[in-house]
C-alpha atoms as a PDB file:
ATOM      1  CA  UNK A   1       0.000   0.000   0.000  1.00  0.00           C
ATOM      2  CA  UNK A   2       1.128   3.485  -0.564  1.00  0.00           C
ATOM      3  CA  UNK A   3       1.585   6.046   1.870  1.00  0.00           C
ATOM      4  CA  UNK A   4      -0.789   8.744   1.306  1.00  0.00           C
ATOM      5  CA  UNK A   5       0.455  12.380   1.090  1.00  0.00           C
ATOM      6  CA  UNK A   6      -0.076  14.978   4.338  1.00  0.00           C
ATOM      7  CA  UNK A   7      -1.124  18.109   2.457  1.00  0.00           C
ATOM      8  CA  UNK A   8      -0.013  19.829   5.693  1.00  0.00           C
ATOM      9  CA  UNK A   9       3.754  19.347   5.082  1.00  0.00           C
ATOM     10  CA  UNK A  10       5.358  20.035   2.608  1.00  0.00           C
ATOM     11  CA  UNK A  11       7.094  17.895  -0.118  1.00  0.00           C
ATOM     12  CA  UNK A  12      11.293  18.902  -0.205  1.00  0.00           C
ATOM     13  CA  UNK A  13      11.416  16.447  -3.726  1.00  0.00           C
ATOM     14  CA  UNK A  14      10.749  18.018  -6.844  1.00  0.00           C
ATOM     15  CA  UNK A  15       8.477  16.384  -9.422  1.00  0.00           C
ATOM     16  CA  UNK A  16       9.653  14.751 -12.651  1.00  0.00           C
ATOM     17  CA  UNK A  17       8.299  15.741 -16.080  1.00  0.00           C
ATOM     18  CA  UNK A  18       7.975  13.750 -19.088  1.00  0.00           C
ATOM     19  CA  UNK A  19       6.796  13.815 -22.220  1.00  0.00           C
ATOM     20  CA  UNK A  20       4.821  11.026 -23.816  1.00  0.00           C
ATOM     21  CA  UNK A  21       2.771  10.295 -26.831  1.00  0.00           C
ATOM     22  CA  UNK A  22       2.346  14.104 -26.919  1.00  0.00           C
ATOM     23  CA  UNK A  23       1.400  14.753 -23.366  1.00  0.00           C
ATOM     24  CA  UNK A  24       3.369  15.842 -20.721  1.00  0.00           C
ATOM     25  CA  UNK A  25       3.391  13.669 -17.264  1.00  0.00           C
ATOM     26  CA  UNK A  26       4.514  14.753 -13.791  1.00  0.00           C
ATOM     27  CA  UNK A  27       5.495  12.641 -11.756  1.00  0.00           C
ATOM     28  CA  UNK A  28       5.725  13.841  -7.714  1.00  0.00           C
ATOM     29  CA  UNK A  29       6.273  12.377  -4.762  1.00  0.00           C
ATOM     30  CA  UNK A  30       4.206   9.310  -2.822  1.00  0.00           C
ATOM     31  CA  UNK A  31       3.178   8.110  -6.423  1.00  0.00           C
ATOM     32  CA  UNK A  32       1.105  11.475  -7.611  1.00  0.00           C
ATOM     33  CA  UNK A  33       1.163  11.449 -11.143  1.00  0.00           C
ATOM     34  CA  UNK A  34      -0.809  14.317 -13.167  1.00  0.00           C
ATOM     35  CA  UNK A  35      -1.078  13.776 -16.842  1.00  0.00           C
ATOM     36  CA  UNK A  36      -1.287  17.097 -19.079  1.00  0.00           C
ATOM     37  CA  UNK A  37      -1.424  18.766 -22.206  1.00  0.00           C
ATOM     38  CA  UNK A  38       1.438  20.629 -23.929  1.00  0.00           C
ATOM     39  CA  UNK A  39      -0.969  23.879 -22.958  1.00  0.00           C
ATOM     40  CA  UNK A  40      -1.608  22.857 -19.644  1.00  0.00           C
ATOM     41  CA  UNK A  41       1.838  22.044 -18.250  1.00  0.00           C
ATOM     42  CA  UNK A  42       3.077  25.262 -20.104  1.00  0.00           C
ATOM     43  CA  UNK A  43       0.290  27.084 -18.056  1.00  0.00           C
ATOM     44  CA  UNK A  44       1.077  25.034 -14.674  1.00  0.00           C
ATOM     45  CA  UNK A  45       4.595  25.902 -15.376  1.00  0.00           C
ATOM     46  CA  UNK A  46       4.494  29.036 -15.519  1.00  0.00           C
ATOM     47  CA  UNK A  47       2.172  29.449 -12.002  1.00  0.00           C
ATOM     48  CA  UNK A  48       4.287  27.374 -10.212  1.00  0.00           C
ATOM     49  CA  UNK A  49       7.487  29.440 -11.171  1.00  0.00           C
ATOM     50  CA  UNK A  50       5.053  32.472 -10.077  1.00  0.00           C
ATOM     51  CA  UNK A  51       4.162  30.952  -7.031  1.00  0.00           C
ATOM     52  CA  UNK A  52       7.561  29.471  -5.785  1.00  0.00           C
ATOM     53  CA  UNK A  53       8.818  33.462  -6.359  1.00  0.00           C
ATOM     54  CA  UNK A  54       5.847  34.964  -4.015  1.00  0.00           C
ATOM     55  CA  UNK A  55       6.520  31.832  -1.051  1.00  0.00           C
ATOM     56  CA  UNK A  56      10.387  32.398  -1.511  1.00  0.00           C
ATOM     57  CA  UNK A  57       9.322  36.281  -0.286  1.00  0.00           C
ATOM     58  CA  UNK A  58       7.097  34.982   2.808  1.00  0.00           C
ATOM     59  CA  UNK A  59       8.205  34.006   5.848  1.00  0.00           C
ATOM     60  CA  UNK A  60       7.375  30.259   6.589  1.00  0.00           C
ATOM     61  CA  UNK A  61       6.172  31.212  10.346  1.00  0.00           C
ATOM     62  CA  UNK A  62       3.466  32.690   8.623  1.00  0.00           C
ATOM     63  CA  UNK A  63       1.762  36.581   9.857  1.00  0.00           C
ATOM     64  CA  UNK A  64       2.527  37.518  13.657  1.00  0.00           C
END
């Protein structure tokens, strides 16, 4: 059986792209796979680059 993820905490292990059959797959951790289109990982890519800028900004303690 596989250990389900604790959305609480947070994963240190970058996911793994692919690209198969003209899709793109990402592969995280705890077996999570997401399976995309060209148009959607190019979307998700870009958010996540957006969003990893804004959280590297924050403190992880979160407001006072």
């Amino acid at each position: 059986m596989t250990d389900a993820i604790n959305p609480t905490i947070a994963q240190t292990s970058p996911g793994i792209a692919s690209a198969e059959e003209g899709l793109v797959i990402l592969d995280g951790p705890a077996g999570v796979a997401v399976t995309l289109t060209p148009e959607a990982a190019v979307g998700t890519g870009k958010s996540l680059i957006a969003a990893a800028a804004a959280a590297m900004t924050q403190s992880p303690e979160g407001p006072e």
